[in-house]
PDB file of N, CA and C in Angstrom:
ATOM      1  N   UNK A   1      10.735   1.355   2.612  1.00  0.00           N
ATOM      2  CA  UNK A   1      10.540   2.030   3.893  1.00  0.00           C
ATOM      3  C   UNK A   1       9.496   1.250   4.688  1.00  0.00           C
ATOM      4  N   UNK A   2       9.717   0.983   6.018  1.00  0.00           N
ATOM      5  CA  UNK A   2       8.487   0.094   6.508  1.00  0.00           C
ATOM      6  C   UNK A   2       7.469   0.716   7.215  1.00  0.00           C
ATOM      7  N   UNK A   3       6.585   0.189   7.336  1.00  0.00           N
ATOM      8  CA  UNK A   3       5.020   0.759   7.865  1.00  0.00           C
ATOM      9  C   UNK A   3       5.738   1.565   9.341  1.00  0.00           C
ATOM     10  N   UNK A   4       5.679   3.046   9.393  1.00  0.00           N
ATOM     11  CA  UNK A   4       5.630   3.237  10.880  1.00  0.00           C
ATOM     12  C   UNK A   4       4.341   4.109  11.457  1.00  0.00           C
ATOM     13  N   UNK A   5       3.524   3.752  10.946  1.00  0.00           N
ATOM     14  CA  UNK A   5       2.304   4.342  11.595  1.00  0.00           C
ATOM     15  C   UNK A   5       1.528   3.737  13.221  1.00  0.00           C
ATOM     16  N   UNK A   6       2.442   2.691  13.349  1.00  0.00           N
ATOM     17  CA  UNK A   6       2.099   1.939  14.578  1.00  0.00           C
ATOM     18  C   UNK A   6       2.971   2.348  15.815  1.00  0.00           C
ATOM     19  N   UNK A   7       4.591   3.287  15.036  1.00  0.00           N
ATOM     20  CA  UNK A   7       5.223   3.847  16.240  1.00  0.00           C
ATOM     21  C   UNK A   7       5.129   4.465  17.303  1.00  0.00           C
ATOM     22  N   UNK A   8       5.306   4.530  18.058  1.00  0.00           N
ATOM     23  CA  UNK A   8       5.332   5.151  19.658  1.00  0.00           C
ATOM     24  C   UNK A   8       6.633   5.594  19.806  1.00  0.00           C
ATOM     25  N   UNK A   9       6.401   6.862  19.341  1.00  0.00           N
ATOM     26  CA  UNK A   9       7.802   8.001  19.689  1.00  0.00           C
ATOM     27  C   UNK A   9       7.844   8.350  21.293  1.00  0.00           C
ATOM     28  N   UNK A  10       9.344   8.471  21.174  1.00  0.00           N
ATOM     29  CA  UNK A  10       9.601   9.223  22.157  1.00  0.00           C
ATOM     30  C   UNK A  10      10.374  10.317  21.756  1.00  0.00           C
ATOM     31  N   UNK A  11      10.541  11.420  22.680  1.00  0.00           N
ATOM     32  CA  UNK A  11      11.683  12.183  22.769  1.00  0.00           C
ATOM     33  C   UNK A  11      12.780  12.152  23.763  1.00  0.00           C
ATOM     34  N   UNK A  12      13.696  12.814  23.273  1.00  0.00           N
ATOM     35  CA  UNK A  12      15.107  12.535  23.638  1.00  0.00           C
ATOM     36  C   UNK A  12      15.213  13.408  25.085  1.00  0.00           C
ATOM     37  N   UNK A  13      15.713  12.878  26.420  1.00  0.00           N
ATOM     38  CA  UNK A  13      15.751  13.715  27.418  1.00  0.00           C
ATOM     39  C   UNK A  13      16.532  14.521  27.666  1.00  0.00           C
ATOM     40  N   UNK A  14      16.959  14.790  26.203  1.00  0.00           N
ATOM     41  CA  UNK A  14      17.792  16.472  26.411  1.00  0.00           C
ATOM     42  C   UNK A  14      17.248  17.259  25.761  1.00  0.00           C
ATOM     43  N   UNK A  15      15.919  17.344  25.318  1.00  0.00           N
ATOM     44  CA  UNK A  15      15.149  17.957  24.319  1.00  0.00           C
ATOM     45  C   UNK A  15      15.018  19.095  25.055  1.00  0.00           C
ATOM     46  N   UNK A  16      14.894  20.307  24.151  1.00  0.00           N
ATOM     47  CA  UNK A  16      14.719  21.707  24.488  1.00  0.00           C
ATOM     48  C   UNK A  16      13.392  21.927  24.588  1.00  0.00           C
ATOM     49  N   UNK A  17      12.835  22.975  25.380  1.00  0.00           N
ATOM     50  CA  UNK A  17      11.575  23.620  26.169  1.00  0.00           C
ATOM     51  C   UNK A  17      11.298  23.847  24.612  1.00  0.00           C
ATOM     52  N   UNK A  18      11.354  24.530  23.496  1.00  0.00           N
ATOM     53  CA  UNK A  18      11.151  24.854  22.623  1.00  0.00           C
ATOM     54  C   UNK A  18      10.881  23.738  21.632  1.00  0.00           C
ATOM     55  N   UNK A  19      10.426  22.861  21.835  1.00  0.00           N
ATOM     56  CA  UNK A  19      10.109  21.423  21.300  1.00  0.00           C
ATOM     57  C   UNK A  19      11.461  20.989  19.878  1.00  0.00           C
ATOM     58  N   UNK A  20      12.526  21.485  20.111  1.00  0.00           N
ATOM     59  CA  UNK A  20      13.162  21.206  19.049  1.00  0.00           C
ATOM     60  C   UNK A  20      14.170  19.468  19.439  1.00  0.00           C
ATOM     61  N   UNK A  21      13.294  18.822  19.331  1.00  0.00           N
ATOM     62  CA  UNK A  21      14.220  17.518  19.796  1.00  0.00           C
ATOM     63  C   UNK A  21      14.513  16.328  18.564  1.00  0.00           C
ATOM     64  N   UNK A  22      15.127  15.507  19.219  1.00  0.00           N
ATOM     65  CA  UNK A  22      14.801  13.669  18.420  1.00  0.00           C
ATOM     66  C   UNK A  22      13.762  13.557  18.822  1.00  0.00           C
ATOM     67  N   UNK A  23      13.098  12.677  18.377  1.00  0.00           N
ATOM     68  CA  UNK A  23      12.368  11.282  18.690  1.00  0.00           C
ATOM     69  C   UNK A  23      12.651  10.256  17.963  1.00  0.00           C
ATOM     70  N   UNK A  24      12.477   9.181  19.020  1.00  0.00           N
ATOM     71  CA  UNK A  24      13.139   7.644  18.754  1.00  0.00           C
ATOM     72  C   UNK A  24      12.081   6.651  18.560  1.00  0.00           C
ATOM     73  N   UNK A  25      11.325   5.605  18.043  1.00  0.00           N
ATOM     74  CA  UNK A  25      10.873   4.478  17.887  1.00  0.00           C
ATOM     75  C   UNK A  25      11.331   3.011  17.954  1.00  0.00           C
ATOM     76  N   UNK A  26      10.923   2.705  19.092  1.00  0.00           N
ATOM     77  CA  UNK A  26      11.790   1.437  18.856  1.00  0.00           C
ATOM     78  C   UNK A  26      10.882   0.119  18.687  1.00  0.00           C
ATOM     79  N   UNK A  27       9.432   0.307  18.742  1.00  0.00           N
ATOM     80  CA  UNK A  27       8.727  -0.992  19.001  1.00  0.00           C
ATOM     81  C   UNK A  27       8.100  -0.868  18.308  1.00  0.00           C
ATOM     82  N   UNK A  28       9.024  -1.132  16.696  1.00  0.00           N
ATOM     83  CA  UNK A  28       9.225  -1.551  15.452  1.00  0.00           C
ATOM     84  C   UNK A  28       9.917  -2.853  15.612  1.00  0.00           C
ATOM     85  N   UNK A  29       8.984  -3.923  14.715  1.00  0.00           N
ATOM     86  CA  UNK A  29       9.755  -5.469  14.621  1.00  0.00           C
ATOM     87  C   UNK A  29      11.127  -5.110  13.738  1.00  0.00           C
ATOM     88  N   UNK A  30      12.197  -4.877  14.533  1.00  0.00           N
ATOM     89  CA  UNK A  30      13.124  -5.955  13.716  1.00  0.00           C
ATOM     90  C   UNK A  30      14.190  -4.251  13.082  1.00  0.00           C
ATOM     91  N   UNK A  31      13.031  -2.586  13.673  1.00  0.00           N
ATOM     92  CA  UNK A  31      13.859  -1.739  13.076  1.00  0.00           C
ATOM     93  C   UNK A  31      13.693  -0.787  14.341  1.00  0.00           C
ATOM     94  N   UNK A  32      14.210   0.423  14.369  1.00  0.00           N
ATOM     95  CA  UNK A  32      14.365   1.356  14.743  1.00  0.00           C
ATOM     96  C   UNK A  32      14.203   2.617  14.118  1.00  0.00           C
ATOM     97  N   UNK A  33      13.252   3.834  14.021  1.00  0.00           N
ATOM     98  CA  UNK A  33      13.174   4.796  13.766  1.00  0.00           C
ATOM     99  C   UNK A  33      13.506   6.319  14.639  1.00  0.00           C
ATOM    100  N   UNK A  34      14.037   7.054  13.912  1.00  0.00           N
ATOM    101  CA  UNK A  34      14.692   8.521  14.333  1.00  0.00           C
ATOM    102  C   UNK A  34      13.968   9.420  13.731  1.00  0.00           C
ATOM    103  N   UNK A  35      13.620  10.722  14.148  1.00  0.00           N
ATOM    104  CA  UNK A  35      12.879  11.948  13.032  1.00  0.00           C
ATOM    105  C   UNK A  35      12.697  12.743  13.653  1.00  0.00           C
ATOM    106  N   UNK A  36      12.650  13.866  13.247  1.00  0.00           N
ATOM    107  CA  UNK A  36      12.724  15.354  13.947  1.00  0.00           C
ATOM    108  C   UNK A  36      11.424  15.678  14.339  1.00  0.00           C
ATOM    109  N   UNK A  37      11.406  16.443  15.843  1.00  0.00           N
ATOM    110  CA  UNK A  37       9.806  16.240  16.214  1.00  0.00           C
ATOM    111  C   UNK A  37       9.322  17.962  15.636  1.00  0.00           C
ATOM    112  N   UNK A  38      10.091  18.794  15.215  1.00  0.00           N
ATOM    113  CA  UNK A  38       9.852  19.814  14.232  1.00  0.00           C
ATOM    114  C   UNK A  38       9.110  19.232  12.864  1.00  0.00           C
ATOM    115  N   UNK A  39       9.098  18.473  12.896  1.00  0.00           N
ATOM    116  CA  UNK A  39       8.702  17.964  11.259  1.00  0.00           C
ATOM    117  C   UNK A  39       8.519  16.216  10.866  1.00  0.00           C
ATOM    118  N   UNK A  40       7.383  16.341  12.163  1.00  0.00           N
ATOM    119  CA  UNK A  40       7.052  14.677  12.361  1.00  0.00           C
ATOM    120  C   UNK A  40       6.627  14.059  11.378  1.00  0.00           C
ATOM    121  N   UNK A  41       5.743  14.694  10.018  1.00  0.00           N
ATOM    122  CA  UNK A  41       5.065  14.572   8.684  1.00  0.00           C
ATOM    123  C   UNK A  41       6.293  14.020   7.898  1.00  0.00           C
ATOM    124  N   UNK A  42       7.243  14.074   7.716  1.00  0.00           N
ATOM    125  CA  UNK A  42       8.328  14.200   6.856  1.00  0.00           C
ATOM    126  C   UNK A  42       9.277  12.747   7.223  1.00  0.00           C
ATOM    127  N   UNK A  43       9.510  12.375   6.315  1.00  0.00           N
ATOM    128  CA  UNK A  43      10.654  10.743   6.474  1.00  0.00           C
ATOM    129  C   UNK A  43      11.607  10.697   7.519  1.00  0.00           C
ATOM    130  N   UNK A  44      11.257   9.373   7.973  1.00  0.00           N
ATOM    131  CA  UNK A  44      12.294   9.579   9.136  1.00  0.00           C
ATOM    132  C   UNK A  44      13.521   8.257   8.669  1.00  0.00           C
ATOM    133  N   UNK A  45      14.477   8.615   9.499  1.00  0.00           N
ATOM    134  CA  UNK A  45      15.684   7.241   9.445  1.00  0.00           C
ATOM    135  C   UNK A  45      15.077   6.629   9.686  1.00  0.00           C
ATOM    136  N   UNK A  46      15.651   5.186   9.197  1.00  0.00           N
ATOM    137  CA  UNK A  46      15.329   3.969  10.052  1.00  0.00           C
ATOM    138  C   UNK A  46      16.635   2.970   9.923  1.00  0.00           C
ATOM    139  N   UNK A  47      16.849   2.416  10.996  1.00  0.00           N
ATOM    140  CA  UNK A  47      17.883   1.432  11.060  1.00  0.00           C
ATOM    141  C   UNK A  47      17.618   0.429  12.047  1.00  0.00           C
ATOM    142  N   UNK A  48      17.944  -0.839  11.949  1.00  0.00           N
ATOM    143  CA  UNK A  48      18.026  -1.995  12.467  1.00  0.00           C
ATOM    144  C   UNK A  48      18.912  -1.824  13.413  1.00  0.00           C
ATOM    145  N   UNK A  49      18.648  -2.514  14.037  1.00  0.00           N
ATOM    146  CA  UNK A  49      18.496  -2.272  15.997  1.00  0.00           C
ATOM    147  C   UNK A  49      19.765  -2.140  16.094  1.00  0.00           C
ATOM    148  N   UNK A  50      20.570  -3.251  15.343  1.00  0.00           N
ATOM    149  CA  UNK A  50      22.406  -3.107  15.131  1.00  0.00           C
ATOM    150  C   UNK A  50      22.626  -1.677  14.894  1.00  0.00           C
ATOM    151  N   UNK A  51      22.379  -1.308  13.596  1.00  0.00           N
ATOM    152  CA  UNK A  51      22.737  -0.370  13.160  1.00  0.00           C
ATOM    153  C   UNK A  51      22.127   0.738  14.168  1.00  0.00           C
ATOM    154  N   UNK A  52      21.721   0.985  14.747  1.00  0.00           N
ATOM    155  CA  UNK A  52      21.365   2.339  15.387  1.00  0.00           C
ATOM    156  C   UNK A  52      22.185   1.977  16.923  1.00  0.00           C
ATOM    157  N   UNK A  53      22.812   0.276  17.331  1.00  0.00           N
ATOM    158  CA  UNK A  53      23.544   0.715  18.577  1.00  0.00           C
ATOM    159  C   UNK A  53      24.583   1.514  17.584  1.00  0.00           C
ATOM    160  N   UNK A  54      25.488   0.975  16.866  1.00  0.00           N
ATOM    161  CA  UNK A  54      26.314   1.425  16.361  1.00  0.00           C
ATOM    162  C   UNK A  54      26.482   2.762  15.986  1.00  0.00           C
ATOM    163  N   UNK A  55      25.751   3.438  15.180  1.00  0.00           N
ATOM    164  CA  UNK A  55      25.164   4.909  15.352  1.00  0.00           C
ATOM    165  C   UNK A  55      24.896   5.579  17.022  1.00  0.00           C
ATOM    166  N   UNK A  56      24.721   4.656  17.630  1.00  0.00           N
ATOM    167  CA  UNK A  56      24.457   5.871  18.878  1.00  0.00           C
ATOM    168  C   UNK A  56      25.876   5.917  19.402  1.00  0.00           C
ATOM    169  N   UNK A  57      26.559   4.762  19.530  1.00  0.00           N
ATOM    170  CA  UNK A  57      28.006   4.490  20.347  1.00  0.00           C
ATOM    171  C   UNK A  57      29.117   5.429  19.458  1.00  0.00           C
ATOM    172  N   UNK A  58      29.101   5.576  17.902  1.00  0.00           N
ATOM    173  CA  UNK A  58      29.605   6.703  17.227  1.00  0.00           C
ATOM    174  C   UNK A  58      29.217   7.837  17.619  1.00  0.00           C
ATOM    175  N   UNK A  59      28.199   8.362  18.324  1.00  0.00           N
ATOM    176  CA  UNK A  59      27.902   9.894  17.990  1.00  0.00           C
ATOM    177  C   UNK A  59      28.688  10.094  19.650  1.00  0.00           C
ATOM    178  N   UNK A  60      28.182   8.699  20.688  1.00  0.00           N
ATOM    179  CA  UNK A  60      28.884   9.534  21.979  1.00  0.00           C
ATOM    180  C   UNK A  60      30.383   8.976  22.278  1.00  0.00           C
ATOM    181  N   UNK A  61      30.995   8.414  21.030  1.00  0.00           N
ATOM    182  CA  UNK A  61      32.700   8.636  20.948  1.00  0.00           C
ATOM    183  C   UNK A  61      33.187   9.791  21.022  1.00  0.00           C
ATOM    184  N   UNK A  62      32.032  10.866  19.822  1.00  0.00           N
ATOM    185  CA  UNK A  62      32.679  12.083  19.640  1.00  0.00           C
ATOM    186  C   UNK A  62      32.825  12.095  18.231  1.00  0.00           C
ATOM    187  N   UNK A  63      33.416  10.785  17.791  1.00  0.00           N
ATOM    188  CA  UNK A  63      33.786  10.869  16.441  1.00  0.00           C
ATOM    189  C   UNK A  63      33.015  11.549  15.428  1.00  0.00           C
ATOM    190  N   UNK A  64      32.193  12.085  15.351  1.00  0.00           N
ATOM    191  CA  UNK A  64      31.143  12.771  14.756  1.00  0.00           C
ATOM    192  C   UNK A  64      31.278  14.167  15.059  1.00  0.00           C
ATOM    193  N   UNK A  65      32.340  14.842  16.041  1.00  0.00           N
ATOM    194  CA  UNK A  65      32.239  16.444  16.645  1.00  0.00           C
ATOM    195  C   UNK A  65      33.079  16.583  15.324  1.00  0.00           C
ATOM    196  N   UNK A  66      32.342  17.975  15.296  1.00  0.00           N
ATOM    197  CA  UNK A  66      33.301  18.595  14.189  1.00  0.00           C
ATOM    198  C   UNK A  66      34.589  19.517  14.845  1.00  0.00           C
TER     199      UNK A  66
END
């Protein structure tokens, strides 16, 4: 798992008034981090910059709706 104590989250601009959102990290060398801002203490994803376009372009195909 790599060092993310240097991250600079953001949240997602569809995040609810009720703080239940994503947050994203991206200025991580070389990765990308995801984690629930309910439970910022707790492991977050991480994927390489590839892997998270790919993950984002899957979720707004749809292919992921149940």
């Amino acid at each position: 798992m790599p060092n993310l104590n240097g991250a600079v989250w953001r949240k997602s601009s569809r995040s609810h008034e009720q703080g239940q959102c994503v947050e994203l990290a991206l200025n991580l060398p070389g990765v990308a981090a995801v984690r629930d801002s309910k439970t910022p203490e707790q492991d977050a994803l991480v994927f390489t910059k590839a892997q998270l376009q790919t993950f984002l372009a899957t979720i707004k195909s749809g292919r992921l709706d149940l």
